[in-house]
Protein backbone atom coordinates (compact mmCIF):
# COMPACT_ATOMS: atom_id res chain seq x y z
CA UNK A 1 0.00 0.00 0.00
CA UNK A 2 0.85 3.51 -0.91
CA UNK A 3 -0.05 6.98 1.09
CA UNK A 4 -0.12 10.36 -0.22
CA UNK A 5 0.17 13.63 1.85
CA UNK A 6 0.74 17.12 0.88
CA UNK A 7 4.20 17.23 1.91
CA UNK A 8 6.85 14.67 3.02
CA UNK A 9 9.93 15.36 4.88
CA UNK A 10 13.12 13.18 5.49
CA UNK A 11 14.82 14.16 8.48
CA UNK A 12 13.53 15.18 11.92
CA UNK A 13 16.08 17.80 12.53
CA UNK A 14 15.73 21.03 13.84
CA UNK A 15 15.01 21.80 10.03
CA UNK A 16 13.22 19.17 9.33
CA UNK A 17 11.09 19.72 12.82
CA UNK A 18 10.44 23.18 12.30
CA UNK A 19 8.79 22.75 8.95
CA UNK A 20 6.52 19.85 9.58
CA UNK A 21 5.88 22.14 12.76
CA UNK A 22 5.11 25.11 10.66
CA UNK A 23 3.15 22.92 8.05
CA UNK A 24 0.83 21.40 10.51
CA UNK A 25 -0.18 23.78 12.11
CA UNK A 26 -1.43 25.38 8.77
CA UNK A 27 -3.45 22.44 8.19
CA UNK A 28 -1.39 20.04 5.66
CA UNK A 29 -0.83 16.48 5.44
CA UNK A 30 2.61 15.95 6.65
CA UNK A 31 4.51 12.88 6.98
CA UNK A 32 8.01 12.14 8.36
CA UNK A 33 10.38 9.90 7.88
CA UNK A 34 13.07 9.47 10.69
CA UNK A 35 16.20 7.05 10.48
CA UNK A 36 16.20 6.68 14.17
CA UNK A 37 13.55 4.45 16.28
CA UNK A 38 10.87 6.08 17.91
CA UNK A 39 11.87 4.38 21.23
CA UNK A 40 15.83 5.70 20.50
CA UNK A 41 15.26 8.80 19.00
CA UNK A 42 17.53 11.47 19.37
CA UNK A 43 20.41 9.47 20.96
CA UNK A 44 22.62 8.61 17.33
CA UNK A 45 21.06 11.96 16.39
CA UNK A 46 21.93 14.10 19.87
CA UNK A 47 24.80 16.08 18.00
CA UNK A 48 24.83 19.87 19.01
CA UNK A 49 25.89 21.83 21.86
CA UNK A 50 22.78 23.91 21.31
CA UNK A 51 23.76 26.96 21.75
CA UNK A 52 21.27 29.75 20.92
CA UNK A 53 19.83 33.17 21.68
CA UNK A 54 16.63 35.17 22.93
CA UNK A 55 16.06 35.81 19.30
CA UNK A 56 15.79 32.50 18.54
CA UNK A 57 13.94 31.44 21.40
CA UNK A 58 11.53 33.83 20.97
CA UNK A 59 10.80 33.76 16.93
CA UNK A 60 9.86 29.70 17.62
CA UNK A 61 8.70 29.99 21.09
CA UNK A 62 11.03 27.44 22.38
CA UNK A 63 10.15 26.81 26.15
CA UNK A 64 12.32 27.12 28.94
CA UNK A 65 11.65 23.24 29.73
CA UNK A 66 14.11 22.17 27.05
CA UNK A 67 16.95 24.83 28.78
CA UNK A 68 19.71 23.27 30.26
CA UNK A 69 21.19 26.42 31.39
CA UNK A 70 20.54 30.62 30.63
CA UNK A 71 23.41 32.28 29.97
CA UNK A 72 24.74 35.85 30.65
CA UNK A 73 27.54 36.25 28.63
CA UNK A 74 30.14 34.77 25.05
CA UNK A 75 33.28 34.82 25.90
CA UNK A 76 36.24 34.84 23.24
CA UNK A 77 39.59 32.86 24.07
CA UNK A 78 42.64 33.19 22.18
CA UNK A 79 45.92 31.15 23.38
CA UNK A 80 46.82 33.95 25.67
CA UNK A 81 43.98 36.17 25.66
CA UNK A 82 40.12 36.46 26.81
CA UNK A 83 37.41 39.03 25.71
CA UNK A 84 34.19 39.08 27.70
CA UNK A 85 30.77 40.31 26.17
CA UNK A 86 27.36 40.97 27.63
CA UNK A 87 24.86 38.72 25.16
CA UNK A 88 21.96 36.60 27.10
CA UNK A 89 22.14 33.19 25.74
CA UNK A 90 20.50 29.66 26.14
CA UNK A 91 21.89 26.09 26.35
CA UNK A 92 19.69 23.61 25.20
CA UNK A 93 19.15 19.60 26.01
CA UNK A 94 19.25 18.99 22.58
CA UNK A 95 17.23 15.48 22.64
CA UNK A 96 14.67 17.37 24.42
CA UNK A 97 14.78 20.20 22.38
CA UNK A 98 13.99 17.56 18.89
CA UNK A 99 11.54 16.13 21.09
CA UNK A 100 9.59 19.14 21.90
CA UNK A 101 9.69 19.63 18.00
CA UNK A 102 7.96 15.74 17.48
CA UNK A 103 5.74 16.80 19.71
CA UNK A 104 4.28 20.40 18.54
CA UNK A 105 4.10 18.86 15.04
CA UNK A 106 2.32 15.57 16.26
CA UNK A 107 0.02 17.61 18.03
CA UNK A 108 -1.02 19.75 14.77
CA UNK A 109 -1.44 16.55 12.86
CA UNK A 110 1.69 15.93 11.45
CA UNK A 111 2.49 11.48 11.22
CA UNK A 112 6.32 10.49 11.98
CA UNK A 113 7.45 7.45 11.07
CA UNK A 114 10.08 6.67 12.71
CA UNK A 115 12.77 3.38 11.79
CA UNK A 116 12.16 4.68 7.97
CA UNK A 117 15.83 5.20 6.51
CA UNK A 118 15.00 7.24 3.45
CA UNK A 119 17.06 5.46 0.33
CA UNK A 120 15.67 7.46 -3.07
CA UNK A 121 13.14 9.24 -4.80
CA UNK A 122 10.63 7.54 -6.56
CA UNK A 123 10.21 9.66 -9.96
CA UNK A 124 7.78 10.08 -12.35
CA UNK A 125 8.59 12.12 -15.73
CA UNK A 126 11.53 13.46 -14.48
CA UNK A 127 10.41 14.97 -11.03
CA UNK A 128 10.07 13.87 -7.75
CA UNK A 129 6.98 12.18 -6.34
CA UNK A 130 7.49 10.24 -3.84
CA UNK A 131 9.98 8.64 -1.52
CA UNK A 132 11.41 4.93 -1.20
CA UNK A 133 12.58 3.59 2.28
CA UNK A 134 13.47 0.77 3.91
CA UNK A 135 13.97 -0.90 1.24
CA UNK A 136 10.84 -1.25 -0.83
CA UNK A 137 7.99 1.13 1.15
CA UNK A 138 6.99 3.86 -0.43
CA UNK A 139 5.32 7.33 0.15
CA UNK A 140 3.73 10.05 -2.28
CA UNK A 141 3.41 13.50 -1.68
CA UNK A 142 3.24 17.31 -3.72
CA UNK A 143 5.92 18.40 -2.18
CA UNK A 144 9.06 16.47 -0.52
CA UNK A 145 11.75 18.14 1.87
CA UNK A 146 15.17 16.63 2.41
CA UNK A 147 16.06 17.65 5.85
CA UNK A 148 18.59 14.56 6.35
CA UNK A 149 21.54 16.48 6.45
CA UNK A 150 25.14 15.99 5.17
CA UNK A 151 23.75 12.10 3.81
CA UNK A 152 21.41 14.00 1.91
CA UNK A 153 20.51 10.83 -0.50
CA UNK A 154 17.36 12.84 -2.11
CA UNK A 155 19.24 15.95 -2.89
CA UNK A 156 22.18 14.06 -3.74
CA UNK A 157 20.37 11.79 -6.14
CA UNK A 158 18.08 15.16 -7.99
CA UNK A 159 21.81 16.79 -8.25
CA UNK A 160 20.40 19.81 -6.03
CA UNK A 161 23.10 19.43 -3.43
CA UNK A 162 27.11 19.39 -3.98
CA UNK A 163 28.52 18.94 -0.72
CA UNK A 164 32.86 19.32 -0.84
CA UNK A 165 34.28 17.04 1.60
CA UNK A 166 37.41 19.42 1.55
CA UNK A 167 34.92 21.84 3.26
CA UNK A 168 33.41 19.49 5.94
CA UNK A 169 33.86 20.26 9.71
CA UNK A 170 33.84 17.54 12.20
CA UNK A 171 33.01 17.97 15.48
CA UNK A 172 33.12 16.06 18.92
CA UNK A 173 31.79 17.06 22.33
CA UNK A 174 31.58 15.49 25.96
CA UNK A 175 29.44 16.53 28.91
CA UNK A 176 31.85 17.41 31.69
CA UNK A 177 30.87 17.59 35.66
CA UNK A 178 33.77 18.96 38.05
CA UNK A 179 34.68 21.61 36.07
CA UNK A 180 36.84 24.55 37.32
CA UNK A 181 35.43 27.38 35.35
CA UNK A 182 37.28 30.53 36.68
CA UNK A 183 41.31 29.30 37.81
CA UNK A 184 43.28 31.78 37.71
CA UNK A 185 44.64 33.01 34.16
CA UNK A 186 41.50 32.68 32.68
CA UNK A 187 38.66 34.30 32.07
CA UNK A 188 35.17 33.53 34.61
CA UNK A 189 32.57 31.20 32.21
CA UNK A 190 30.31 30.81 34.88
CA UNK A 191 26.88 31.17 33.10
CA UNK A 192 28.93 32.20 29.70
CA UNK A 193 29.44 29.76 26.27
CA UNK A 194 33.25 30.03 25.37
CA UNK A 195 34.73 29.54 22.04
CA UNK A 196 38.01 29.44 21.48
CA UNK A 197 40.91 30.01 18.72
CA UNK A 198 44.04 27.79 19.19
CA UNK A 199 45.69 25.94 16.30
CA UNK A 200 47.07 23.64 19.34
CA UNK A 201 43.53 22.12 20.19
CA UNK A 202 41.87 22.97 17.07
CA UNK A 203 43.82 23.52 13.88
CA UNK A 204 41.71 25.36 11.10
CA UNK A 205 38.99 25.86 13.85
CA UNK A 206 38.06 26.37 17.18
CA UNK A 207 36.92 24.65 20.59
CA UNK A 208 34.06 26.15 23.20
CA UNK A 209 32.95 25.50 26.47
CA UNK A 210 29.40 26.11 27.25
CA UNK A 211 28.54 25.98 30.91
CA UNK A 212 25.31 23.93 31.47
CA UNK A 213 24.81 24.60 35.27
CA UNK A 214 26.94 24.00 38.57
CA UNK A 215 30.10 22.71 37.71
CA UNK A 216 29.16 20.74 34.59
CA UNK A 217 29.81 22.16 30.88
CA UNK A 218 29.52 20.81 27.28
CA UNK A 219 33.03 20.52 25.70
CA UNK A 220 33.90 20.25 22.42
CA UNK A 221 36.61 20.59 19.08
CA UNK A 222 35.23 21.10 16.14
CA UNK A 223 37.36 21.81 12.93
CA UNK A 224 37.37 22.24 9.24
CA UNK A 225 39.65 20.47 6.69
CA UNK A 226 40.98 23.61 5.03
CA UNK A 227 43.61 25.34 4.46
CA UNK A 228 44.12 25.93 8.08
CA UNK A 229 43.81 23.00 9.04
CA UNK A 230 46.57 21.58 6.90
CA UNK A 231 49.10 23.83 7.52
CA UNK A 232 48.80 23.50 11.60
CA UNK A 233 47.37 20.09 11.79
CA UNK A 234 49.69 17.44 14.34
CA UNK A 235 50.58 14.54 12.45
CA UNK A 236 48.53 11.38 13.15
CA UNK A 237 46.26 13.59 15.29
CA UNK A 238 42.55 12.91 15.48
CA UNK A 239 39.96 14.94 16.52
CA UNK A 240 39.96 13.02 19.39
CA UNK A 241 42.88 13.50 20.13
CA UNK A 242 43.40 17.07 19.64
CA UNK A 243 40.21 17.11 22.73
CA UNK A 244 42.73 14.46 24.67
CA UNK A 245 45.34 17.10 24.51
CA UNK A 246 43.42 20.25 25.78
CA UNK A 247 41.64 17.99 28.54
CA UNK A 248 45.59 17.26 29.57
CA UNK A 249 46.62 20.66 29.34
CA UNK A 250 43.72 23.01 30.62
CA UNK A 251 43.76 23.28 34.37
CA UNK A 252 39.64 23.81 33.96
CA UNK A 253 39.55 20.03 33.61
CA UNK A 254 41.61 19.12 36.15
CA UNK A 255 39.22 17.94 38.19
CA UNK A 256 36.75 17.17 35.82
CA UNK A 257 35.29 13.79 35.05
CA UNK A 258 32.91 12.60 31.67
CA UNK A 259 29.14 12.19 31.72
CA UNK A 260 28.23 8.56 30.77
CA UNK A 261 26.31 8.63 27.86
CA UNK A 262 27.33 12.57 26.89
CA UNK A 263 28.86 11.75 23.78
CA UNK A 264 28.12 13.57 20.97
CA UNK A 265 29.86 13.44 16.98
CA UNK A 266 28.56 15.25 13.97
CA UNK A 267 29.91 16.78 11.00
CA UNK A 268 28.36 19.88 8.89
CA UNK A 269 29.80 21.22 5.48
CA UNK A 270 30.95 24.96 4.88
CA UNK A 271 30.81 26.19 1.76
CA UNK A 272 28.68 28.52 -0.62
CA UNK A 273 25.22 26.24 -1.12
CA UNK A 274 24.06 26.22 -4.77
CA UNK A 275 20.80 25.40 -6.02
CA UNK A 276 18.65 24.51 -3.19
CA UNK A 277 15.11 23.30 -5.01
CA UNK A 278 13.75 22.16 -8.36
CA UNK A 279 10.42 20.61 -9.19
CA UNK A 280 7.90 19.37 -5.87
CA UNK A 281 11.30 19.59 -3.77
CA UNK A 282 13.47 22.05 -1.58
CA UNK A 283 16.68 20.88 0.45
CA UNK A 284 16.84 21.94 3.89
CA UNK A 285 19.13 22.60 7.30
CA UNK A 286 22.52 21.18 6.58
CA UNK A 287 21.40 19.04 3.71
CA UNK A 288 21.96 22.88 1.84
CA UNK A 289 24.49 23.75 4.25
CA UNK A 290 23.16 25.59 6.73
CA UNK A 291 25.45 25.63 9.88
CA UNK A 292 26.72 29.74 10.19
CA UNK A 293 30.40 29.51 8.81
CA UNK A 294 31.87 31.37 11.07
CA UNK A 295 30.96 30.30 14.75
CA UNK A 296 29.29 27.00 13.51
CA UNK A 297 26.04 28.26 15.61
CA UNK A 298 22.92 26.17 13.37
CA UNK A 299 19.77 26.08 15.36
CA UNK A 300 18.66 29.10 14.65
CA UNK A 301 19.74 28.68 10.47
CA UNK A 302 18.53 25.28 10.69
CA UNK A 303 15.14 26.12 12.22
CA UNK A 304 15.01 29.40 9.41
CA UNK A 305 15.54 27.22 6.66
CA UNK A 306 12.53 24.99 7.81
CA UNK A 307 10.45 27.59 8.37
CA UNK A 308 11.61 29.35 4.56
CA UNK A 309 10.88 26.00 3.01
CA UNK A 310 7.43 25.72 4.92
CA UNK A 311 6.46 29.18 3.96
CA UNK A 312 7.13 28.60 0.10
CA UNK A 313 5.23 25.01 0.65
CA UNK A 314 1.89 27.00 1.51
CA UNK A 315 2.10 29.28 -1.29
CA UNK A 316 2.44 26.61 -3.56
CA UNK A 317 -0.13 24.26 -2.25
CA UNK A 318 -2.84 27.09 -2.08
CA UNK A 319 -2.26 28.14 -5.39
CA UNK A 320 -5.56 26.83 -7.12
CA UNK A 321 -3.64 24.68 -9.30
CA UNK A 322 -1.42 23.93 -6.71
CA UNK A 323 1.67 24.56 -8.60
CA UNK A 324 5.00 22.63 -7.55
CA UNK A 325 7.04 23.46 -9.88
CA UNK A 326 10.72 25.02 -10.01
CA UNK A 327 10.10 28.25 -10.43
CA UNK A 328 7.19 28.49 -8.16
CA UNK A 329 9.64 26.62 -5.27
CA UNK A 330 13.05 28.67 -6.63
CA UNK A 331 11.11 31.13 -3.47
CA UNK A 332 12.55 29.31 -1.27
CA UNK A 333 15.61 29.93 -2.25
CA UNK A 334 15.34 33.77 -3.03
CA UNK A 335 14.30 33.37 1.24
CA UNK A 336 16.99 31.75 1.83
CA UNK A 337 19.06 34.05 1.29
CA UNK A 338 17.44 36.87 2.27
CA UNK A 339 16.34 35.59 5.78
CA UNK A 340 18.33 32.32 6.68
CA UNK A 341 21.87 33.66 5.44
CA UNK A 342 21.82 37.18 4.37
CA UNK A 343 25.60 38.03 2.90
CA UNK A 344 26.95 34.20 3.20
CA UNK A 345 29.23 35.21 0.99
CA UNK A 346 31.00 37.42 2.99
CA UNK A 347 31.15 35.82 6.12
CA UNK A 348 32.31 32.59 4.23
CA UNK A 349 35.30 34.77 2.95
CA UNK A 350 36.05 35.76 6.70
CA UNK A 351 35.53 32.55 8.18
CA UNK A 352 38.39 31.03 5.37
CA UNK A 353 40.37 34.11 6.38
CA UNK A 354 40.45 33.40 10.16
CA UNK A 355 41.08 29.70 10.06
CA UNK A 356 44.44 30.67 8.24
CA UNK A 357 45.94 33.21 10.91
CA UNK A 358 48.26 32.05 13.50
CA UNK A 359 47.58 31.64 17.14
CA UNK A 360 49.83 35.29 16.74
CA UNK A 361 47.37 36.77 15.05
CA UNK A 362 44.83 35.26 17.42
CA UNK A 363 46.06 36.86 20.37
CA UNK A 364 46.68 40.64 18.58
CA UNK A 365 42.48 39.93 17.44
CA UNK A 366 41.48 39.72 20.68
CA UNK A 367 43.60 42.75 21.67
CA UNK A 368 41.35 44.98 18.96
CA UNK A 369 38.16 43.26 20.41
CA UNK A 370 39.07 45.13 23.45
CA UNK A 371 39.53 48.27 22.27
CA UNK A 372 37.09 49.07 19.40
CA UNK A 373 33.76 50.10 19.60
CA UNK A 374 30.63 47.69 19.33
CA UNK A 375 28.99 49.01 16.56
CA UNK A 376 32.28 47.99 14.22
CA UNK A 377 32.30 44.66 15.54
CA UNK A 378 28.84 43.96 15.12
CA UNK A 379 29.19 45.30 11.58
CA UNK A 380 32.60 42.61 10.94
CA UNK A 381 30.17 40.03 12.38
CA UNK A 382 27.31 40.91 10.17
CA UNK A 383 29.48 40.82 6.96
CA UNK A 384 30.28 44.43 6.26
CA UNK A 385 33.31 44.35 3.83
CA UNK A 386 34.24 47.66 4.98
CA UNK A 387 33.88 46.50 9.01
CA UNK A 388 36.07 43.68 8.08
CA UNK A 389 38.65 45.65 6.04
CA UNK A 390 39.16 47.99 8.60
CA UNK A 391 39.92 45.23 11.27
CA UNK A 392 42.74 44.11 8.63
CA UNK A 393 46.52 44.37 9.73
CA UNK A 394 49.14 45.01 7.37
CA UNK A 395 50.32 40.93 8.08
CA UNK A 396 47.00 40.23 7.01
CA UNK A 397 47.35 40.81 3.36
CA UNK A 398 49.20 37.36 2.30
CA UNK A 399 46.22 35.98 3.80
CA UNK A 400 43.89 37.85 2.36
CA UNK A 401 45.87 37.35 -0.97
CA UNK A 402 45.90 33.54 -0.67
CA UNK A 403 42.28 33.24 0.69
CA UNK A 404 40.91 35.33 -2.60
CA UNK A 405 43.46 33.17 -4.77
CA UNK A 406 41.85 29.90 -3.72
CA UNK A 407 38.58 31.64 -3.39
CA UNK A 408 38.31 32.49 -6.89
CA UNK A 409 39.70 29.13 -8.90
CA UNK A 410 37.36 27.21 -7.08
């Protein structure tokens, strides 16, 4: 047997989530397809330190029930260096948090069927109407969302999606209880989330610490195989390793012991995404990529994207002749880019830049943190050329030469 909903979405991710969320509650026929058991689910798929903001809290109305911890304050580490900023922030229990989603979309209607591992489109002229999982089953739908992520086998096989594995960051995080958060040296992270810049512990990208409460803290490399990453990588070093090494060598763990169970891996792509729909489909969340290039933050992208792709779903399915098609669903991608990553470009270019300074040069950025003015750092982060330019040191320029070099053969 054979069902048929409005809309079909592989992947229960924050993306995925937040689209059957918005989708249901407008009234559609949504179905899910999850990899994961229902009785499992989100344990293989608990993979973020879920790290967000008020903004983001408050555009989804996320509830404070899936809050491991409200923070005061980001802090910015450099080898020898700290920089302290006000910015209210929230730590989420990220299987509760994809739970909550399940459970605002079930509640609007929305079926999830979970143990369904998602293996190709089923096609029919040339466009996509259906999905194929586990094996033989199948599903039909007007429109189908691939929320799966870097697997991405829908995108992948409807050539929407090129994800470059020389631009894939892996990442790696424990949960942490006996933590020292404020030894001397070091800056207080006492209701904070840290990231740091250190070639040492994360060549070509960076490591955070995001207090969860009392003396416990999610802890975590995560790093991109770039440029960067090459040129200060340890040989025969794993990510793992590289973690080892700072848990060795920071006196913050020194009294610190794991979390059974708090293991988390993932891995996200950063690069420029191309073209993110065609006919009855959109690719979603990190399936696009999603993840912010610079500080790797996704929940909130993630979630925008859903939303974006739910959005352009209802104007195509109340059209009166409920048109599907690629132009109608190239919306999404115009929203994309307008609301989910406004000038990618930009920040792409800084993020490539960053990764390829030296812990030097990490120390001397921290020193100008200190000393200019908000406004121009919230410009830099925002992806003002002329923010960033003026943030440029003379020492800069062989890295700004080889990062536009690369930037433009590629």
């Amino acid at each position: 047997m054979t069902d048929n909903y409005d809309v079909i979405i592989a992947g229960a991710g924050p993306a995925g989530g937040q689209a059957a969320r918005d989708l249901a509650a407008r009234g559609y026929d949504v179905c899910v397809l999850e990899t994961e058991s229902e009785d499992e689910f989100p344990s293989r798929s608990n993979k973020s330190t879920a790290g967000t903001f008020p903004s983001t809290m408050a555009s989804f109305n996320i509830p404070d029930e899936v809050v491991m911890n409200f923070t005061d304050d980001v802090v910015l580490e450099s080898p020898n260096d700290h920089y302290h900023r006000h910015q209210p922030g929230a730590v989420l229990e990220f299987a509760d948090f994809k739970n909550w989603l399940v459970d605002e979309a079930e509640a609007d209607g929305a079926e999830y069927l979970f143990d369904a591992r998602v293996s190709k489109p089923i096609m029919e002229g040339g466009e996509i109407v259906g999905v194929r999982y586990n094996g033989d089953k199948e599903v039909y739908a007007d429109i189908v969302i691939d929320a799966t992520g870097p697997s991405a086998p829908l995108a992948k096989a409807l050539d929407v999606c090129d994800l470059d594995r020389q631009k894939q960051a892996i990442g790696i995080e424990f949960e942490f209880e006996g933590m020292d958060l404020a030894p001397e040296g070091y800056g207080d992270l006492t209701d904070a989330m840290m990231l740091r810049l250190d070639h040492d512990i994360a060549p070509g990208g960076y490591s955070w610490i995001f207090h969860t409460g009392g003396d416990t803290a999610k802890v975590g490399v995560c790093y991109i195989q770039n440029e960067g990453h090459r040129h200060n990588a340890k040989s025969g070093y794993t990510i793992d390793d590289y973690l080892q090494y700072w848990l060795d060598t920071d006196p913050r763990f020194a009294n610190a012991e794991r979390i059974e169970g708090k293991q988390h891996r993932g891995s996200a792509h950063i690069q420029l995404p191309g073209r993110m729909s065609t006919d009855n489909f959109m690719a979603i969340g990190d399936t696009v990529p999603t993840v912010d290039p610079l500080w790797g933050e996704g929940i909130d992208k993630c979630m925008r994207s859903g939303r974006a792709a739910a959005a352009t779903a209802d104007r195509a399915l109340t059209n009166s002749e409920r048109d599907t098609s690629a132009s109608e669903l190239a919306v999404y991608d115009q929203l994309w880019h307008e609301r989910v990553a406004p000038k990618v470009k930009n920040r792409l270019f800084m993020t490539e830049m960053l990764y390829r300074a030296s812990n030097e040069r990490y120390d001397k950025l921290l020193e100008d943190l200190h000393r200019l003015p908000n406004e121009q750092l919230d410009a830099a982060n925002g992806g003002s050329p002329l923010a960033m330019f003026r943030m440029l040191k003379f020492e800069d320029l062989s890295i700004l030469a080889s990062t536009a070099r690369d930037w433009f053969s590629n």
